[in-house]
PDB file of N, CA and C in Angstrom:
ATOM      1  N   UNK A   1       0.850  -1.197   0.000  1.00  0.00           N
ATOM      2  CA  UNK A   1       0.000   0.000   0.000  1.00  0.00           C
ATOM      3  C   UNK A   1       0.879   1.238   0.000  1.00  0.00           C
ATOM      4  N   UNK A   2       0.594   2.110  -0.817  1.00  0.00           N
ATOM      5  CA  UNK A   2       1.328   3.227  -0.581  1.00  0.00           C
ATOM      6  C   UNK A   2       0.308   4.558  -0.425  1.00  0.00           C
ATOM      7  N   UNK A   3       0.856   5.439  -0.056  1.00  0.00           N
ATOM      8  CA  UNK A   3       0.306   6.174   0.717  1.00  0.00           C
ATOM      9  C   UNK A   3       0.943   7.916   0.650  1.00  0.00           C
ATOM     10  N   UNK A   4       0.097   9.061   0.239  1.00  0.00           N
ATOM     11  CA  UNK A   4       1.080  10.488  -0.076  1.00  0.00           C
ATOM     12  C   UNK A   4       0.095  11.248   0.864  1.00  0.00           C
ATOM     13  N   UNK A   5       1.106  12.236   1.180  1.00  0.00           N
ATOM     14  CA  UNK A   5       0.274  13.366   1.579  1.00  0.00           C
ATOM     15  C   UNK A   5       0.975  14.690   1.824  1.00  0.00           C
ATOM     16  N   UNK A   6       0.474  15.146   1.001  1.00  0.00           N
ATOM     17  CA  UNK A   6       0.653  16.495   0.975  1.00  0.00           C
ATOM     18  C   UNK A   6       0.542  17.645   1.692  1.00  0.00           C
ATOM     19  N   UNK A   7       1.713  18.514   1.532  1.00  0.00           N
ATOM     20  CA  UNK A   7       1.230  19.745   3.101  1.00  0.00           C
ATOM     21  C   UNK A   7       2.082  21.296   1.995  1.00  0.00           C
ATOM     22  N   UNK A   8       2.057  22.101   2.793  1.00  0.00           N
ATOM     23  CA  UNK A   8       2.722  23.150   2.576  1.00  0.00           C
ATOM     24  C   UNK A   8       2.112  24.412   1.627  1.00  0.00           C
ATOM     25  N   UNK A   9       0.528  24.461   1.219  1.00  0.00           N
ATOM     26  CA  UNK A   9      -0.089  25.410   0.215  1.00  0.00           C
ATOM     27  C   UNK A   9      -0.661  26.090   1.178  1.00  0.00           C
ATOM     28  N   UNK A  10      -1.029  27.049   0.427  1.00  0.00           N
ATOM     29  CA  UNK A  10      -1.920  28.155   1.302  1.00  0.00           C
ATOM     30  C   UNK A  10      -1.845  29.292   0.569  1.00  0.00           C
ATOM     31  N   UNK A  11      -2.145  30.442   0.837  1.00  0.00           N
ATOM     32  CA  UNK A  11      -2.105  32.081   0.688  1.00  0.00           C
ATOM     33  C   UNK A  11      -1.244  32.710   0.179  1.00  0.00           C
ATOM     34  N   UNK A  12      -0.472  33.108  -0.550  1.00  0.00           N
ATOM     35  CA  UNK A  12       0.857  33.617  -0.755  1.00  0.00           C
ATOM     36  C   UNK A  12       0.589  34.875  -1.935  1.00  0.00           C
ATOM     37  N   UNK A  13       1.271  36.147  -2.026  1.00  0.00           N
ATOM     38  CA  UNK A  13       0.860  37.122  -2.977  1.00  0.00           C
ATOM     39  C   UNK A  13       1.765  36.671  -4.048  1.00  0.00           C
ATOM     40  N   UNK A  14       1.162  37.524  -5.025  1.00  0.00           N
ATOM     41  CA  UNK A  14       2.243  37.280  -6.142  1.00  0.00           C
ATOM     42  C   UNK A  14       3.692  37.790  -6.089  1.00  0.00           C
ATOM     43  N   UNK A  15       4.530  36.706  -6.679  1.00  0.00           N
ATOM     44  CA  UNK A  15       6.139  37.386  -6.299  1.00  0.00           C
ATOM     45  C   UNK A  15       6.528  36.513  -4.975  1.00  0.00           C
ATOM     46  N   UNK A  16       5.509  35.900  -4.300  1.00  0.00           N
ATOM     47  CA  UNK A  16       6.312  35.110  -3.519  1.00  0.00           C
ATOM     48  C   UNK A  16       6.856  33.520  -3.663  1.00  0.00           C
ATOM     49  N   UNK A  17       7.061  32.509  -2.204  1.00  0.00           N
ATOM     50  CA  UNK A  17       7.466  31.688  -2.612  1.00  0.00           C
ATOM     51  C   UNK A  17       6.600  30.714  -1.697  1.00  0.00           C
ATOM     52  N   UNK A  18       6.558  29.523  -1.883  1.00  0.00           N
ATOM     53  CA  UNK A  18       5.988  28.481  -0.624  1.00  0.00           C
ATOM     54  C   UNK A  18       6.779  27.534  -1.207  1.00  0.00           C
ATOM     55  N   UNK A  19       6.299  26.281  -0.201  1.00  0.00           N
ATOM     56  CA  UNK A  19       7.351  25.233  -0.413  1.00  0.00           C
ATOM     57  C   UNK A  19       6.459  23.999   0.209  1.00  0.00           C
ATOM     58  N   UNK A  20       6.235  22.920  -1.156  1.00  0.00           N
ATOM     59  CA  UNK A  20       5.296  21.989  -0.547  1.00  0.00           C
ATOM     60  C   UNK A  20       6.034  20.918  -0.073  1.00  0.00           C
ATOM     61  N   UNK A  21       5.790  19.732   0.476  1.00  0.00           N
ATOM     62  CA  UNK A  21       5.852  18.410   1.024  1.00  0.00           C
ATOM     63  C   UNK A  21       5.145  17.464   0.835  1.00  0.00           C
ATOM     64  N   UNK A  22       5.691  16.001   0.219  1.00  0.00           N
ATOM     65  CA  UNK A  22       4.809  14.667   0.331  1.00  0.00           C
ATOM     66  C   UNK A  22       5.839  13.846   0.655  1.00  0.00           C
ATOM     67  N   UNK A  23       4.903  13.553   1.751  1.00  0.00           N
ATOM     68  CA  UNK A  23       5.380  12.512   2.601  1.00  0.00           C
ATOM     69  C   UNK A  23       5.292  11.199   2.321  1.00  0.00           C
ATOM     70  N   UNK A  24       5.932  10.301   1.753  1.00  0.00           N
ATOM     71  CA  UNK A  24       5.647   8.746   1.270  1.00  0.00           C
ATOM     72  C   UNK A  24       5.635   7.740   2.282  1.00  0.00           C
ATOM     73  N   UNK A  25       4.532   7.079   2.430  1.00  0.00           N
ATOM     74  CA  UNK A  25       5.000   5.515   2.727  1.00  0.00           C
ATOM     75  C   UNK A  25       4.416   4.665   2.339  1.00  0.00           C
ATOM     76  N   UNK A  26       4.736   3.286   2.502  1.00  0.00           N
ATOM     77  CA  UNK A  26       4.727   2.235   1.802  1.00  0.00           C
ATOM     78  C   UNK A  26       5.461   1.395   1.249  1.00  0.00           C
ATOM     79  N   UNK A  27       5.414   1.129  -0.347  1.00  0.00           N
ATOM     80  CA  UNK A  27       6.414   0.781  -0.776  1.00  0.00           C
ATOM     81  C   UNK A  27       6.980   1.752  -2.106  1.00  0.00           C
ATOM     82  N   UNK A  28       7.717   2.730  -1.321  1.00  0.00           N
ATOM     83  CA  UNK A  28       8.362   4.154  -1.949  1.00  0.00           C
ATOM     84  C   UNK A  28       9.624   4.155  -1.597  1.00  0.00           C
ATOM     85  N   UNK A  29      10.596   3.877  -2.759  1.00  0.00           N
ATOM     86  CA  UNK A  29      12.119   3.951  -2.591  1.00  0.00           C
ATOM     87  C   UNK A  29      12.383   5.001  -3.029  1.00  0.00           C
ATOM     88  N   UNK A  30      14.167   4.939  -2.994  1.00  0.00           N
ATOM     89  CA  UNK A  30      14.626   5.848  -3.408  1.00  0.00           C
ATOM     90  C   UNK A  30      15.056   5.758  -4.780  1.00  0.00           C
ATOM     91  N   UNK A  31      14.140   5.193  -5.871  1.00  0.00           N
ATOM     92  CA  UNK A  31      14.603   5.220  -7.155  1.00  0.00           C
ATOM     93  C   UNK A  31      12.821   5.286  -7.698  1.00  0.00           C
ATOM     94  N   UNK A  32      11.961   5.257  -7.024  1.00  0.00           N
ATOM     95  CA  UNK A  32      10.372   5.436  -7.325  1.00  0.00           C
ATOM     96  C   UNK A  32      10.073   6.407  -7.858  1.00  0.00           C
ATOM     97  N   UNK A  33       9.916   6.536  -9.325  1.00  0.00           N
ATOM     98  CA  UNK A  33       9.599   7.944  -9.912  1.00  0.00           C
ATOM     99  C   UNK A  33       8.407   8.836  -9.514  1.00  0.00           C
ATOM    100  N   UNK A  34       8.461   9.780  -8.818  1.00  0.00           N
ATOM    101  CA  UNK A  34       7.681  10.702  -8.198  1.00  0.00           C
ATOM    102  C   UNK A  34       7.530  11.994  -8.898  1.00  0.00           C
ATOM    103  N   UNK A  35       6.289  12.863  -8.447  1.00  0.00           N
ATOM    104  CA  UNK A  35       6.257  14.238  -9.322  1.00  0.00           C
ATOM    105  C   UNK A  35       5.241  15.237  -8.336  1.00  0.00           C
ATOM    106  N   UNK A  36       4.962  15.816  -9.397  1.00  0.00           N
ATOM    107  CA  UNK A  36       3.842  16.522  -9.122  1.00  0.00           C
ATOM    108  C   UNK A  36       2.726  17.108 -10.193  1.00  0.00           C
ATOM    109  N   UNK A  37       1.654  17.103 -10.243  1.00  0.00           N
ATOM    110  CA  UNK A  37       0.741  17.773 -11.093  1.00  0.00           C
ATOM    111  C   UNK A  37      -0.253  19.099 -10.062  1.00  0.00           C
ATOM    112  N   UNK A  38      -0.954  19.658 -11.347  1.00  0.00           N
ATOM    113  CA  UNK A  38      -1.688  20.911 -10.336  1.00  0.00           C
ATOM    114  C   UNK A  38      -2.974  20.700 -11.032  1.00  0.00           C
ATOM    115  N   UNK A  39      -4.385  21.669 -10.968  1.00  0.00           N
ATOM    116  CA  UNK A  39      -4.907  21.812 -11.195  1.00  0.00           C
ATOM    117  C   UNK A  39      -5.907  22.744 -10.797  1.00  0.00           C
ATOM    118  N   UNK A  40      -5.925  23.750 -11.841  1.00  0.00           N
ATOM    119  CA  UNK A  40      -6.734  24.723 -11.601  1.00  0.00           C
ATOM    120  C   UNK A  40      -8.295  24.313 -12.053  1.00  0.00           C
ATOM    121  N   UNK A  41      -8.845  25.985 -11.134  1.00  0.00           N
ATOM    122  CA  UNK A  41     -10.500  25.682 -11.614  1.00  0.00           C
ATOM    123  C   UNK A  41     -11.052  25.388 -13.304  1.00  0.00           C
ATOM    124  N   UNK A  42     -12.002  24.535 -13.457  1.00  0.00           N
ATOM    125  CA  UNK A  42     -12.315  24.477 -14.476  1.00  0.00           C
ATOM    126  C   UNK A  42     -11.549  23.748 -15.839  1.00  0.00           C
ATOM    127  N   UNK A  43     -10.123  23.544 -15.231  1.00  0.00           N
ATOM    128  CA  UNK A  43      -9.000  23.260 -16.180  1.00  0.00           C
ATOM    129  C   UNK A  43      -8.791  21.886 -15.872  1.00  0.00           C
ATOM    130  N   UNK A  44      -8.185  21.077 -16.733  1.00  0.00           N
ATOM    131  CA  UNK A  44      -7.701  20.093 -16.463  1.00  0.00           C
ATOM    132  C   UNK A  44      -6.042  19.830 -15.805  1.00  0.00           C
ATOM    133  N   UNK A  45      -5.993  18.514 -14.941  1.00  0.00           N
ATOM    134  CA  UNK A  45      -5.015  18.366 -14.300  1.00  0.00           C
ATOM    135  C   UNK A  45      -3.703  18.514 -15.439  1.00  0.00           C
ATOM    136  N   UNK A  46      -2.354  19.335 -14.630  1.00  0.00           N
ATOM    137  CA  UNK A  46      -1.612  19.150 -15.316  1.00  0.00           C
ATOM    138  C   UNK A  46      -0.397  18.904 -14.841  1.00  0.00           C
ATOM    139  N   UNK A  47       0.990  18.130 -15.895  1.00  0.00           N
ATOM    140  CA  UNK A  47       2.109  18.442 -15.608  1.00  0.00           C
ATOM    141  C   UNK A  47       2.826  19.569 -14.825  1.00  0.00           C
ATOM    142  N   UNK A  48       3.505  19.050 -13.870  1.00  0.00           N
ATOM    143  CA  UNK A  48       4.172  20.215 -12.685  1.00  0.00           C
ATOM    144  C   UNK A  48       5.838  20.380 -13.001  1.00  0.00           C
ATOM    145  N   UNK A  49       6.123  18.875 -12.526  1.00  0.00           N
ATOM    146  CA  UNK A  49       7.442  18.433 -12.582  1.00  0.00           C
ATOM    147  C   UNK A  49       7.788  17.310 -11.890  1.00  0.00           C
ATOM    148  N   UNK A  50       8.634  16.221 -12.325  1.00  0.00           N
ATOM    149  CA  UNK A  50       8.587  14.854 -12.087  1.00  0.00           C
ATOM    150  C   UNK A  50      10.384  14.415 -11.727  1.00  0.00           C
ATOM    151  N   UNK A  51      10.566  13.420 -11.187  1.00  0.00           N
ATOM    152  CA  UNK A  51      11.738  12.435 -10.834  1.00  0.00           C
ATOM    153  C   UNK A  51      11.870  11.328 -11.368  1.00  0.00           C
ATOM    154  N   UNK A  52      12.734  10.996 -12.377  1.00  0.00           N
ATOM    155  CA  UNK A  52      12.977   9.679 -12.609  1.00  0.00           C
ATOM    156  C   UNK A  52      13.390   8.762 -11.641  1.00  0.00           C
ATOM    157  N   UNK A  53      12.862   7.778 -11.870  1.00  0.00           N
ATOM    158  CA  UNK A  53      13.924   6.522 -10.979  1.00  0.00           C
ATOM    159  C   UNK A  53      15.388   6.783 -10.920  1.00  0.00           C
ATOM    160  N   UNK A  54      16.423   7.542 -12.247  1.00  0.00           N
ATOM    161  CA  UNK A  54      17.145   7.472 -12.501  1.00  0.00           C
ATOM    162  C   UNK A  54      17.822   9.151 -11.529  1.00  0.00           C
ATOM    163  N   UNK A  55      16.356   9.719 -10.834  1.00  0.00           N
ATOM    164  CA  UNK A  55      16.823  10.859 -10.488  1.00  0.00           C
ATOM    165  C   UNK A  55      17.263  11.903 -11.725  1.00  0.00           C
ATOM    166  N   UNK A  56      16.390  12.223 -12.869  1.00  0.00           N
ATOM    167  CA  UNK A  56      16.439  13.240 -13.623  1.00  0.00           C
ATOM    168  C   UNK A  56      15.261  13.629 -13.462  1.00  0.00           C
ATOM    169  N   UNK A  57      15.534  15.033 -13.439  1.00  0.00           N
ATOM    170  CA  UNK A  57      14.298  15.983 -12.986  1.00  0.00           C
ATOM    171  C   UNK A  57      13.759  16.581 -14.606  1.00  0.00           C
ATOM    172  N   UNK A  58      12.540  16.703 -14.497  1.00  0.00           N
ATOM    173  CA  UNK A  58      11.847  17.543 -15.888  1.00  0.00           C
ATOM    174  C   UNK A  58      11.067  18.236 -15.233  1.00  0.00           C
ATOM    175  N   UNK A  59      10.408  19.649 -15.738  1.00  0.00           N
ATOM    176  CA  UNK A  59       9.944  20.599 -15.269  1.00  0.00           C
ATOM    177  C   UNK A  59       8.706  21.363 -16.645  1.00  0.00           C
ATOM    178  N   UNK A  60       7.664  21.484 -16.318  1.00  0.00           N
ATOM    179  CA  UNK A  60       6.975  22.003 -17.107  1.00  0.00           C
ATOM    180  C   UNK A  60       7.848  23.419 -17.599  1.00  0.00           C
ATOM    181  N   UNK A  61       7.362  23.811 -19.010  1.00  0.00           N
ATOM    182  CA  UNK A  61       8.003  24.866 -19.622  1.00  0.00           C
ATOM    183  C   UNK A  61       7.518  26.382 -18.602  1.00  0.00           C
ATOM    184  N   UNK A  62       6.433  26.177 -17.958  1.00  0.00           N
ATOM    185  CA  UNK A  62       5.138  26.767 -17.684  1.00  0.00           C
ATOM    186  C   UNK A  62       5.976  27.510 -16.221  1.00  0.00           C
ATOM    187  N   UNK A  63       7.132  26.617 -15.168  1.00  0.00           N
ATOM    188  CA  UNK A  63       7.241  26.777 -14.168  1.00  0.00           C
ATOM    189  C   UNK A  63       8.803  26.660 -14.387  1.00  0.00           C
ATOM    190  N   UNK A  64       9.387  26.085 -15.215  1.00  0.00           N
ATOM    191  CA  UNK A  64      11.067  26.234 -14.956  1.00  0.00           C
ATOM    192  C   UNK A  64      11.800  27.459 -14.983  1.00  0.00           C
ATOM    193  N   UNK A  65      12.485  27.302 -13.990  1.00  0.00           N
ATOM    194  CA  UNK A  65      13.391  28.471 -13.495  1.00  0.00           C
ATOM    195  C   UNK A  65      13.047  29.015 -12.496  1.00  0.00           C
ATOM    196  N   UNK A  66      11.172  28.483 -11.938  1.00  0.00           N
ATOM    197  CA  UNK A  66      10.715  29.071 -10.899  1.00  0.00           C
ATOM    198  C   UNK A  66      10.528  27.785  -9.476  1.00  0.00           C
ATOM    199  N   UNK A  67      10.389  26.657 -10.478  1.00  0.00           N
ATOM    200  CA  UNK A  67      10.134  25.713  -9.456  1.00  0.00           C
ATOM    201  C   UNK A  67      11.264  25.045  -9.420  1.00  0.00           C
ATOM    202  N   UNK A  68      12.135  23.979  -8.196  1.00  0.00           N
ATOM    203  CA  UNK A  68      12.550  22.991  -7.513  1.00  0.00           C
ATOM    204  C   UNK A  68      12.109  21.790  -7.591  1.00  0.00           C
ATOM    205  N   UNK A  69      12.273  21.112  -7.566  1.00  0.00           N
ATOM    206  CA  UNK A  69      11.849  19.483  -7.033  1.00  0.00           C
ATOM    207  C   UNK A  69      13.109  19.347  -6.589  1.00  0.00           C
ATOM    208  N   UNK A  70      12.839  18.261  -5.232  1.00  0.00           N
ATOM    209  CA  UNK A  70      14.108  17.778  -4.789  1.00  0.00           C
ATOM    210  C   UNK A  70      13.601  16.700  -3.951  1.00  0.00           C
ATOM    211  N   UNK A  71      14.467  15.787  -3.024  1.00  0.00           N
ATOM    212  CA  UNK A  71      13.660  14.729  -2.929  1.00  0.00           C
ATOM    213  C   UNK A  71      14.905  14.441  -1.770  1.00  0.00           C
ATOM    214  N   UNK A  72      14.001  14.291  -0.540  1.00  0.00           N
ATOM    215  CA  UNK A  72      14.882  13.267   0.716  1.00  0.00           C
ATOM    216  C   UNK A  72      14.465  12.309   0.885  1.00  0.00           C
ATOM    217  N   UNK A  73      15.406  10.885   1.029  1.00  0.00           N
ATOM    218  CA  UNK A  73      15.288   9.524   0.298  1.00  0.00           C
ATOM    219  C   UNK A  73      14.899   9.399   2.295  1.00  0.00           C
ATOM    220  N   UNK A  74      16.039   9.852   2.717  1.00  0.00           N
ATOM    221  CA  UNK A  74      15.916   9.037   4.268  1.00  0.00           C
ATOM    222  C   UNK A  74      14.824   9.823   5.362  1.00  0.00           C
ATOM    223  N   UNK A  75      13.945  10.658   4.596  1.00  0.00           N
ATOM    224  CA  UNK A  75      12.598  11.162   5.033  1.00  0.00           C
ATOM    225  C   UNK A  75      11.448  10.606   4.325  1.00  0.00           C
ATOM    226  N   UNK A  76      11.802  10.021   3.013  1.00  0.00           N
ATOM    227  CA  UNK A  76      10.873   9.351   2.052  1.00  0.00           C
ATOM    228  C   UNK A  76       9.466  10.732   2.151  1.00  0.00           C
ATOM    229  N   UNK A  77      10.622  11.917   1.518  1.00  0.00           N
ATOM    230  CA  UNK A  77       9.543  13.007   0.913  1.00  0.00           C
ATOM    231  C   UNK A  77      10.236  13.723  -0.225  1.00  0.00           C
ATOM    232  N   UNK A  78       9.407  14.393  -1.116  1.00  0.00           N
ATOM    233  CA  UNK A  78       9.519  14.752  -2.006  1.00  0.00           C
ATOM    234  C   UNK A  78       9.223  16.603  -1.428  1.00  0.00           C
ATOM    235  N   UNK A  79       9.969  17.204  -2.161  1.00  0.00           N
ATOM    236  CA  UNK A  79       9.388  18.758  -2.320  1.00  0.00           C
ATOM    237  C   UNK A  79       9.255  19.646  -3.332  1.00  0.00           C
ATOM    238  N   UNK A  80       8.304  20.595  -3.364  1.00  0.00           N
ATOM    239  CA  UNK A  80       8.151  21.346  -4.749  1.00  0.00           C
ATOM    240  C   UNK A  80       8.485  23.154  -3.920  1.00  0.00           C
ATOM    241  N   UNK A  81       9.711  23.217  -4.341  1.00  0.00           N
ATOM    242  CA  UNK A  81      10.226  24.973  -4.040  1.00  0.00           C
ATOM    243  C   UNK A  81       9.284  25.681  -4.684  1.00  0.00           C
ATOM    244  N   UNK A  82       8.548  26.712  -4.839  1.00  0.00           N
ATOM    245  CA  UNK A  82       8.118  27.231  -5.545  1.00  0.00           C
ATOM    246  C   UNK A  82       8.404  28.675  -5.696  1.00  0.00           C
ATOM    247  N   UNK A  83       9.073  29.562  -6.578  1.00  0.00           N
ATOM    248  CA  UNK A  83       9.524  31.235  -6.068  1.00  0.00           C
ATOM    249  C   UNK A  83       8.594  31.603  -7.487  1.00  0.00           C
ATOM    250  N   UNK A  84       8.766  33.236  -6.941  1.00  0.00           N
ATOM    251  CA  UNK A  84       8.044  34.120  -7.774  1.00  0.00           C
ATOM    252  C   UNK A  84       6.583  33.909  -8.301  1.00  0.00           C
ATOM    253  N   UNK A  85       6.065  33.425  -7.439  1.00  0.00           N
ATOM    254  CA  UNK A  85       4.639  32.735  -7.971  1.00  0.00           C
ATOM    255  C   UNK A  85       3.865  33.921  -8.501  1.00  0.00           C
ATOM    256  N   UNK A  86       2.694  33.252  -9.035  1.00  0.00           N
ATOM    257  CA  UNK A  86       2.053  33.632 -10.366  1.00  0.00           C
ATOM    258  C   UNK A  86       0.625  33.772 -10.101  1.00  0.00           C
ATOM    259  N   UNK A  87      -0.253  34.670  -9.984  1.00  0.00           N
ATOM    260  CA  UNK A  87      -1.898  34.611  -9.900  1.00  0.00           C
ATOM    261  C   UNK A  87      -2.064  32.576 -10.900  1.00  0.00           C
ATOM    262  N   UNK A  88      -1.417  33.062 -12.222  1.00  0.00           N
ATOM    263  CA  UNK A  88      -2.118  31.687 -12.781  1.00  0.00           C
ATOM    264  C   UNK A  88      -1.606  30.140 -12.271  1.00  0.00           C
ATOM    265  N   UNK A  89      -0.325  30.401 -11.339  1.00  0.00           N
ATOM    266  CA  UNK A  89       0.104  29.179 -10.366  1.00  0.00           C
ATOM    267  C   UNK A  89      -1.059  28.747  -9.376  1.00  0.00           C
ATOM    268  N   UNK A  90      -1.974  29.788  -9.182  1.00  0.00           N
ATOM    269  CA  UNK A  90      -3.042  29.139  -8.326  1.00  0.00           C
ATOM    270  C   UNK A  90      -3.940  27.752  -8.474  1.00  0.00           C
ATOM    271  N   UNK A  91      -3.714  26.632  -7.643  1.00  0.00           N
ATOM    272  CA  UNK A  91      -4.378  25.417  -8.226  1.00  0.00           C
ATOM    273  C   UNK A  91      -4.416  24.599  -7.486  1.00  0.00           C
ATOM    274  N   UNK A  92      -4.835  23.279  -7.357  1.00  0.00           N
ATOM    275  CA  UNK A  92      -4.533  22.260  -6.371  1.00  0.00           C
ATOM    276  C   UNK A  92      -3.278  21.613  -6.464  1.00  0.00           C
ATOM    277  N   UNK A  93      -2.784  21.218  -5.525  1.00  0.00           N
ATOM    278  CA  UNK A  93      -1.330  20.546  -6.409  1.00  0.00           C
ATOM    279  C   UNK A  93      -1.354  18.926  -5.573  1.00  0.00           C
ATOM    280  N   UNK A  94      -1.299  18.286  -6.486  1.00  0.00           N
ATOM    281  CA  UNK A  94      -0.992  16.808  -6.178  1.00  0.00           C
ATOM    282  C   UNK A  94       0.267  16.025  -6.526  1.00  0.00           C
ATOM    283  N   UNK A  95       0.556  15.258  -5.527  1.00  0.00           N
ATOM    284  CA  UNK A  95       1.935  14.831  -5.506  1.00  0.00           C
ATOM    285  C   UNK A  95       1.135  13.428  -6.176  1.00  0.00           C
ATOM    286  N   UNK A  96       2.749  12.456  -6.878  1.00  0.00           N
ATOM    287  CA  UNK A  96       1.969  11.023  -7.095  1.00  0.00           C
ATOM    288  C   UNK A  96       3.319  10.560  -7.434  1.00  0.00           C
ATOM    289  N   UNK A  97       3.121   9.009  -7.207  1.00  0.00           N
ATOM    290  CA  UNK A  97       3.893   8.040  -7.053  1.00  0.00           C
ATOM    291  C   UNK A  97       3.749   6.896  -8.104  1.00  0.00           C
ATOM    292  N   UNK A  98       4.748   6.416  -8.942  1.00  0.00           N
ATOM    293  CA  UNK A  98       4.684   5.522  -9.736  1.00  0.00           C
ATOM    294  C   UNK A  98       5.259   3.850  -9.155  1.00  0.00           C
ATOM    295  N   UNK A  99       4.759   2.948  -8.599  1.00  0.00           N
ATOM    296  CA  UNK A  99       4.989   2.032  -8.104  1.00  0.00           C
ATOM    297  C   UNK A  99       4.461   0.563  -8.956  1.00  0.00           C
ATOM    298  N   UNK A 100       5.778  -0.145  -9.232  1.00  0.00           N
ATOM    299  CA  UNK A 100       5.057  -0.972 -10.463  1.00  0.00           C
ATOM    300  C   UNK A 100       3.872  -0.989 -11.321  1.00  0.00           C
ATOM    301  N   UNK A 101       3.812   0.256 -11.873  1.00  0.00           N
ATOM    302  CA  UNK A 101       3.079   0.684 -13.422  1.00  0.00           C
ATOM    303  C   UNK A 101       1.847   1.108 -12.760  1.00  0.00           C
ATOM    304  N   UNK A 102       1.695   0.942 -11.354  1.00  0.00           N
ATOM    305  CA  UNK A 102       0.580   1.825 -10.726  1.00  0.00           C
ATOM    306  C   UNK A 102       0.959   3.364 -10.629  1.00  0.00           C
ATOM    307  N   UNK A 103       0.003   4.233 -10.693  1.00  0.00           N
ATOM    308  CA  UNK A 103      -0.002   5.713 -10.309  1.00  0.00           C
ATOM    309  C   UNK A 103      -0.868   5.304  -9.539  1.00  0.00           C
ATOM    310  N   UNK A 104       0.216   6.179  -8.154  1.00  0.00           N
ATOM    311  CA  UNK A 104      -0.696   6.808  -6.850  1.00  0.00           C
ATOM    312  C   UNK A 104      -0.519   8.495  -6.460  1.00  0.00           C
ATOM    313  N   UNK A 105      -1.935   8.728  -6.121  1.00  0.00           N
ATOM    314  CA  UNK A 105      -1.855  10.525  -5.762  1.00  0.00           C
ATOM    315  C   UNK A 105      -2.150  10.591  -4.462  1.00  0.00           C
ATOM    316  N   UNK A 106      -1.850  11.869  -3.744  1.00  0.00           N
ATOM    317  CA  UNK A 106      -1.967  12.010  -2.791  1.00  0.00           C
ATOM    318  C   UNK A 106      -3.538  12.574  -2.810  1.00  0.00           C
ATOM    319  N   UNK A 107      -3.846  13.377  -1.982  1.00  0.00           N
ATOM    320  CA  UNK A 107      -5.202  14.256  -1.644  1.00  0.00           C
ATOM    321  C   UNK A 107      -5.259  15.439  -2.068  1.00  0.00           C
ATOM    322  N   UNK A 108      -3.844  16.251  -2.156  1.00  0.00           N
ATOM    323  CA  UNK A 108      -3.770  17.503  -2.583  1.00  0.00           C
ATOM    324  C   UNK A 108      -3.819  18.599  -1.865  1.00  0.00           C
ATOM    325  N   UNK A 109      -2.835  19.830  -2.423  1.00  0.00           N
ATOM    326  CA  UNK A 109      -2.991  20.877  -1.647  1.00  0.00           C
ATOM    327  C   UNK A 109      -3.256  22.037  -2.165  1.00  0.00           C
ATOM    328  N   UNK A 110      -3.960  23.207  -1.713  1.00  0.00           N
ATOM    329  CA  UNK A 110      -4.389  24.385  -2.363  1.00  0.00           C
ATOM    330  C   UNK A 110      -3.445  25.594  -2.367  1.00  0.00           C
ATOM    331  N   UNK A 111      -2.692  25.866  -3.366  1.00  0.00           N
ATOM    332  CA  UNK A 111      -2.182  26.801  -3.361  1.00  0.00           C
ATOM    333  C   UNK A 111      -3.029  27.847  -4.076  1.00  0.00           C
ATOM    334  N   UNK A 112      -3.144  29.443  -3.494  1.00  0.00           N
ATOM    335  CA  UNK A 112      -3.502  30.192  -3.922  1.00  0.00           C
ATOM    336  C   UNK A 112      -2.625  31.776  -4.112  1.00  0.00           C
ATOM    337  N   UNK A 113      -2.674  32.304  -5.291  1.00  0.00           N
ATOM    338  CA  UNK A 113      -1.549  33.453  -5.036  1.00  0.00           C
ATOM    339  C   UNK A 113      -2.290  34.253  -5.792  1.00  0.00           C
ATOM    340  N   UNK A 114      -2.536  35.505  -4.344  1.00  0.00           N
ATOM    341  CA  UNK A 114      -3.627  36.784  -5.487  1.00  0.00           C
ATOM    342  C   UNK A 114      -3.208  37.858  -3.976  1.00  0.00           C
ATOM    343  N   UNK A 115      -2.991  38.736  -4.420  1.00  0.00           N
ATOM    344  CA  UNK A 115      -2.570  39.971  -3.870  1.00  0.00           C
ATOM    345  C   UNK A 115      -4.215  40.485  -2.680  1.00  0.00           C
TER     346      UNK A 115
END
């Protein structure tokens, strides 16, 4: 069973930064390709930025240079830095886990950024 959960969204104006957390357990190593997707109102879920097994990071065109991913193996969590945020960064953000050809998501967290 594996298991995410997400923390770290909330309120933030534009121009700032937050910094999320998913917490893994189960059966989540340190080579388990992990990510993140968001989703705003009305829109469909999307690409955030992801971890290979191999530990190569990809980053939507949408957020690079602004977002982080990074990943502590011996906390078995993942994090999404986020700077200079964006009114249109506002969205839910879900962490998820690829565990033998299963996708698992967490519950999600609300980030919102409006002055």
């Amino acid at each position: 069973q594996v298991q995410l959960v997400e923390s770290g969204g909330g309120l933030v104006q534009p121009g700032g930064s937050l910094r999320l957390s998913c917490a893994a357990s189960g059966s989540i190593f340190s080579d388990t390709p992990m990510g993140w997707h968001r989703q705003a109102p009305g829109m469909e879920r999307e690409f955030v930025a992801t971890i290979s097994s191999g530990g190569k990071i990809n980053y939507a065109d949408s957020v690079k240079d602004r977002f982080v991913l990074s990943r502590n193996n011996g906390k078995n969590t993942v994090y999404l830095q986020m700077n200079s945020l964006k009114p249109e960064d506002t969205a839910v953000y879900y962490c998820y886990g690829i565990v033998r050809g299963d996708t698992y998501w967490g519950q999600g967290t609300q980030v919102t950024v409006s002055s």
